[in-house]
N, C-alpha and C. Protein backbone atom coordinates (compact mmCIF):
# COMPACT_ATOMS: atom_id res chain seq x y z
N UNK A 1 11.88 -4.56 14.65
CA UNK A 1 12.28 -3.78 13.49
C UNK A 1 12.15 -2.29 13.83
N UNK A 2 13.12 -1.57 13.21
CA UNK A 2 12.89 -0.11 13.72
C UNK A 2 12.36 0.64 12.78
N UNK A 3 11.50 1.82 12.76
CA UNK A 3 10.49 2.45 12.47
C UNK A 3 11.32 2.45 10.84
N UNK A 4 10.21 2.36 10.16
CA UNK A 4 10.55 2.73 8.75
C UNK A 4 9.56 3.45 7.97
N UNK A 5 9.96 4.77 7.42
CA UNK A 5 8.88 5.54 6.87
C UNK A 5 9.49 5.53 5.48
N UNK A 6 8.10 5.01 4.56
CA UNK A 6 8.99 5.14 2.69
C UNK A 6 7.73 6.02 2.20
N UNK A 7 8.28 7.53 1.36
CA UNK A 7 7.50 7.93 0.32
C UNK A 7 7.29 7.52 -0.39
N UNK A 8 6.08 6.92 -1.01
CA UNK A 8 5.73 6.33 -1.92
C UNK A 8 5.19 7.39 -3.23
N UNK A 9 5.35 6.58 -4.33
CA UNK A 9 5.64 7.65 -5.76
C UNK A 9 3.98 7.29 -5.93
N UNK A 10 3.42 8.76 -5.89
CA UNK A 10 2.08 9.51 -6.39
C UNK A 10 1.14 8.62 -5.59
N UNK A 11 1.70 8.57 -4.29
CA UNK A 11 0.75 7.54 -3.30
C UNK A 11 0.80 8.19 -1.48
N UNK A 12 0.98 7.27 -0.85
CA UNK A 12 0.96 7.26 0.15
C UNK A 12 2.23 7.79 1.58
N UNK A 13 2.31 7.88 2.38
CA UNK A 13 3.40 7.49 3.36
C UNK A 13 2.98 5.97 3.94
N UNK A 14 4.42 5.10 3.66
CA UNK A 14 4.17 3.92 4.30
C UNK A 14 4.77 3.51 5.60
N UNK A 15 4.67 3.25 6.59
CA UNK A 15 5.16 3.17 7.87
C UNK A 15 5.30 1.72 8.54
N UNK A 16 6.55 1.32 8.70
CA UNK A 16 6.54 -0.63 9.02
C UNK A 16 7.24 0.05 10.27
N UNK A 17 7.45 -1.04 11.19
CA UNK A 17 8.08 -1.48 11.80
C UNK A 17 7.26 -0.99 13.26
N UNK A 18 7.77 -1.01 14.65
CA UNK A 18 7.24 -0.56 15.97
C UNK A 18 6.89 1.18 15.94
N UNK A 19 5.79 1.20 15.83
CA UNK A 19 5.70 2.68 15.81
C UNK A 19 4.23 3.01 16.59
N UNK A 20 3.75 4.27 16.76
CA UNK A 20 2.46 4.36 17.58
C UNK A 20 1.86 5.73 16.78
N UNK A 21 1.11 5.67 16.37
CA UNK A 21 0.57 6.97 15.88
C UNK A 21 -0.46 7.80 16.93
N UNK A 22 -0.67 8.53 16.92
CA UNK A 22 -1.68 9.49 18.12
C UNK A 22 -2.35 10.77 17.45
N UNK A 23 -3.49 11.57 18.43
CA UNK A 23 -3.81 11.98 17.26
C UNK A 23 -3.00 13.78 18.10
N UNK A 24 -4.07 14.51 17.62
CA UNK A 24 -3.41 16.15 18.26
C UNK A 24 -3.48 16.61 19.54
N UNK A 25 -4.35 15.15 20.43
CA UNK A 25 -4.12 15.40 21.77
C UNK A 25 -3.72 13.93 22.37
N UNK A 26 -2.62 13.61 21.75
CA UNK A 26 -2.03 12.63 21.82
C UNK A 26 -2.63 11.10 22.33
N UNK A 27 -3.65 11.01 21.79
CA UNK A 27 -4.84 9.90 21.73
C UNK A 27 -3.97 9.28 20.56
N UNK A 28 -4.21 7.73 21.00
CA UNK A 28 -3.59 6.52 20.43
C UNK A 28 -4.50 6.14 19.45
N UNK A 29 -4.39 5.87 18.26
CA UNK A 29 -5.01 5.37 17.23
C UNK A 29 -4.88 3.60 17.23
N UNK A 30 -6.34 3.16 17.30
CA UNK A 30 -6.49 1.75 17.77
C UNK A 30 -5.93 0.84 16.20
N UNK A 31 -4.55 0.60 15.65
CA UNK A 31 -4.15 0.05 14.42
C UNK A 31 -3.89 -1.79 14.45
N UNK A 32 -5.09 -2.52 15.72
CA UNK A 32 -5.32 -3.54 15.76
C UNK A 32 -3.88 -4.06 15.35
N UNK A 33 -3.13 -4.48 16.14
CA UNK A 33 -1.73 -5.22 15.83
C UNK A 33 -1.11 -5.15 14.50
N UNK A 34 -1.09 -4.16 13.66
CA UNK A 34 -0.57 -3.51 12.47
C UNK A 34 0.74 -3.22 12.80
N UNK A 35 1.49 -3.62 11.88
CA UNK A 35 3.07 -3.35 12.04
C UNK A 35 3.53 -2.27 10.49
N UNK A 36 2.10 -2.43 9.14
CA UNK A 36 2.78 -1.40 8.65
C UNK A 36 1.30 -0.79 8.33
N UNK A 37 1.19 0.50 8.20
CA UNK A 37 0.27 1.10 7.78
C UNK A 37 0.43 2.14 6.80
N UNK A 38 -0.47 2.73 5.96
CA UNK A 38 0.13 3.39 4.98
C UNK A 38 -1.24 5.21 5.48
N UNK A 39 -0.49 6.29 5.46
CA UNK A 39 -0.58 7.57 5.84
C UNK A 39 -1.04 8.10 4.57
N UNK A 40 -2.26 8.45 4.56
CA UNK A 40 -2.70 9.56 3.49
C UNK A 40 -1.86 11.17 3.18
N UNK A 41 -1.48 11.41 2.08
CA UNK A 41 -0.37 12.99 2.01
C UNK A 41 -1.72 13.53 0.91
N UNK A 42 -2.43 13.06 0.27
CA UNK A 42 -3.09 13.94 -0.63
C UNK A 42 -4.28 14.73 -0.38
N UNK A 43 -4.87 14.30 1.19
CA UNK A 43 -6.09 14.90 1.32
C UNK A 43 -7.24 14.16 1.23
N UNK A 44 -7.43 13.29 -0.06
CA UNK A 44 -8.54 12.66 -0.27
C UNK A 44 -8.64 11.57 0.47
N UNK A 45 -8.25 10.71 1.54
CA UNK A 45 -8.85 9.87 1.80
C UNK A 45 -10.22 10.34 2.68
N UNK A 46 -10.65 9.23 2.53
CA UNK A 46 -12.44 9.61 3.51
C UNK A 46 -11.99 9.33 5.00
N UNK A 47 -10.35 8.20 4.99
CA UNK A 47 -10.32 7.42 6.53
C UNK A 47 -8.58 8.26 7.06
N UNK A 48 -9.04 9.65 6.98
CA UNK A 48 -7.95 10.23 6.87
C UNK A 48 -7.50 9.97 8.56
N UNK A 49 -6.35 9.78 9.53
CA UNK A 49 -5.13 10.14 8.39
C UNK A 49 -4.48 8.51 7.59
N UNK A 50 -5.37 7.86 7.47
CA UNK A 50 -5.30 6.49 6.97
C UNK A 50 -5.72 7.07 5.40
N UNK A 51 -4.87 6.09 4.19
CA UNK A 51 -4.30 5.94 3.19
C UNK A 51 -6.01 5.30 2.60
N UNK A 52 -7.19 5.12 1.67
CA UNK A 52 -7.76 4.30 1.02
C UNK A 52 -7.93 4.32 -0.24
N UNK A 53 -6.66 4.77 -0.84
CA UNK A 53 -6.32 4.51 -2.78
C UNK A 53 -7.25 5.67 -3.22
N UNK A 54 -8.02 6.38 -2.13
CA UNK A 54 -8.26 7.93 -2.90
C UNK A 54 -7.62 8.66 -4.15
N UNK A 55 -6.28 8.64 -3.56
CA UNK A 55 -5.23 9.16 -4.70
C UNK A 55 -4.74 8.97 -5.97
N UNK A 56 -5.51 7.86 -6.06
CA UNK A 56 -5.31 7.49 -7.28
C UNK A 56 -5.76 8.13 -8.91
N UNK A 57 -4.92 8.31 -9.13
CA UNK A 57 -4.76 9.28 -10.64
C UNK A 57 -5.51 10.80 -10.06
N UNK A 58 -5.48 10.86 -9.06
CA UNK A 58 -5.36 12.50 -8.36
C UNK A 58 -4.24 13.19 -7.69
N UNK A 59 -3.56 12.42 -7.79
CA UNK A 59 -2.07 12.87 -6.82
C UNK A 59 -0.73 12.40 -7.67
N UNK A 60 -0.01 13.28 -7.95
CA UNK A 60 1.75 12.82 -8.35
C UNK A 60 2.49 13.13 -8.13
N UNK A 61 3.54 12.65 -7.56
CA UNK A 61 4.66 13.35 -7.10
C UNK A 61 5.75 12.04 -7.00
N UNK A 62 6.91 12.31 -7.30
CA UNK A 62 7.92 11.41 -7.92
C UNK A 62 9.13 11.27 -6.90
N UNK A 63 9.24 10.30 -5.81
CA UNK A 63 9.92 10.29 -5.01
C UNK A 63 11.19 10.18 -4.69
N UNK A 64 11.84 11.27 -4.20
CA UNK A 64 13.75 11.00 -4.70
C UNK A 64 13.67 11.91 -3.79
N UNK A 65 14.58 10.76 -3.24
CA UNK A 65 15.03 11.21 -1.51
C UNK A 65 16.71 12.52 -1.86
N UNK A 66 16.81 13.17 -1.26
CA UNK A 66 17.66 14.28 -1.34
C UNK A 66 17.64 14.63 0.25
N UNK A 67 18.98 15.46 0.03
CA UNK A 67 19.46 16.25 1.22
C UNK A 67 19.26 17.79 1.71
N UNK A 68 18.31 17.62 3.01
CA UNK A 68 17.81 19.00 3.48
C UNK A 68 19.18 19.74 3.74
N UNK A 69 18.75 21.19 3.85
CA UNK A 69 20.05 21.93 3.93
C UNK A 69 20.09 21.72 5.47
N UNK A 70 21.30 22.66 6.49
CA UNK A 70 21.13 22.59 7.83
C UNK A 70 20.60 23.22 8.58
N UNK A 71 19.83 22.82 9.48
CA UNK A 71 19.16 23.86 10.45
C UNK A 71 19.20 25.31 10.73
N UNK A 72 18.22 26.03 10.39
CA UNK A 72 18.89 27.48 10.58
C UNK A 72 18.85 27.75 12.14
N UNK A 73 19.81 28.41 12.80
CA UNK A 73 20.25 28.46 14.03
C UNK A 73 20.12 30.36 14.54
């Protein structure tokens, strides 16, 4: 399956499919044969950059995918 990233509404980033996360010196994050994992955007998790329902009724934001303008050149 190929990488799939979904914003999730007043939650998480969710991530399925073959993907590898790493960290800022490109160290592999050990995600024990995980095919989807879900990405903390609000700050609060404790298992950052992993997702643990921190956000809950602390974070909202209403997800509707739209079109970036084009690259400025």
């Amino acid at each position: 399956m190929a990488t799939k990233l979904t914003v999730l509404n007043n939650g998480s980033l969710r991530v399925e499919g073959d993907f590898e996360i790493v960290d800022a010196q490109g160290q592999p994050y050990g995600l024990a044969g995980r095919e989807r994992v879900s990405i903390c955007r609000c700050g609060l998790s404790k298992n950052k950059p992993f997702c643990d329902g921190s956000h809950k009724g602390h974070f909202e934001h209403n997800a509707e995918a739209f079109d970036l303008p084009a690259p400025k050149v």
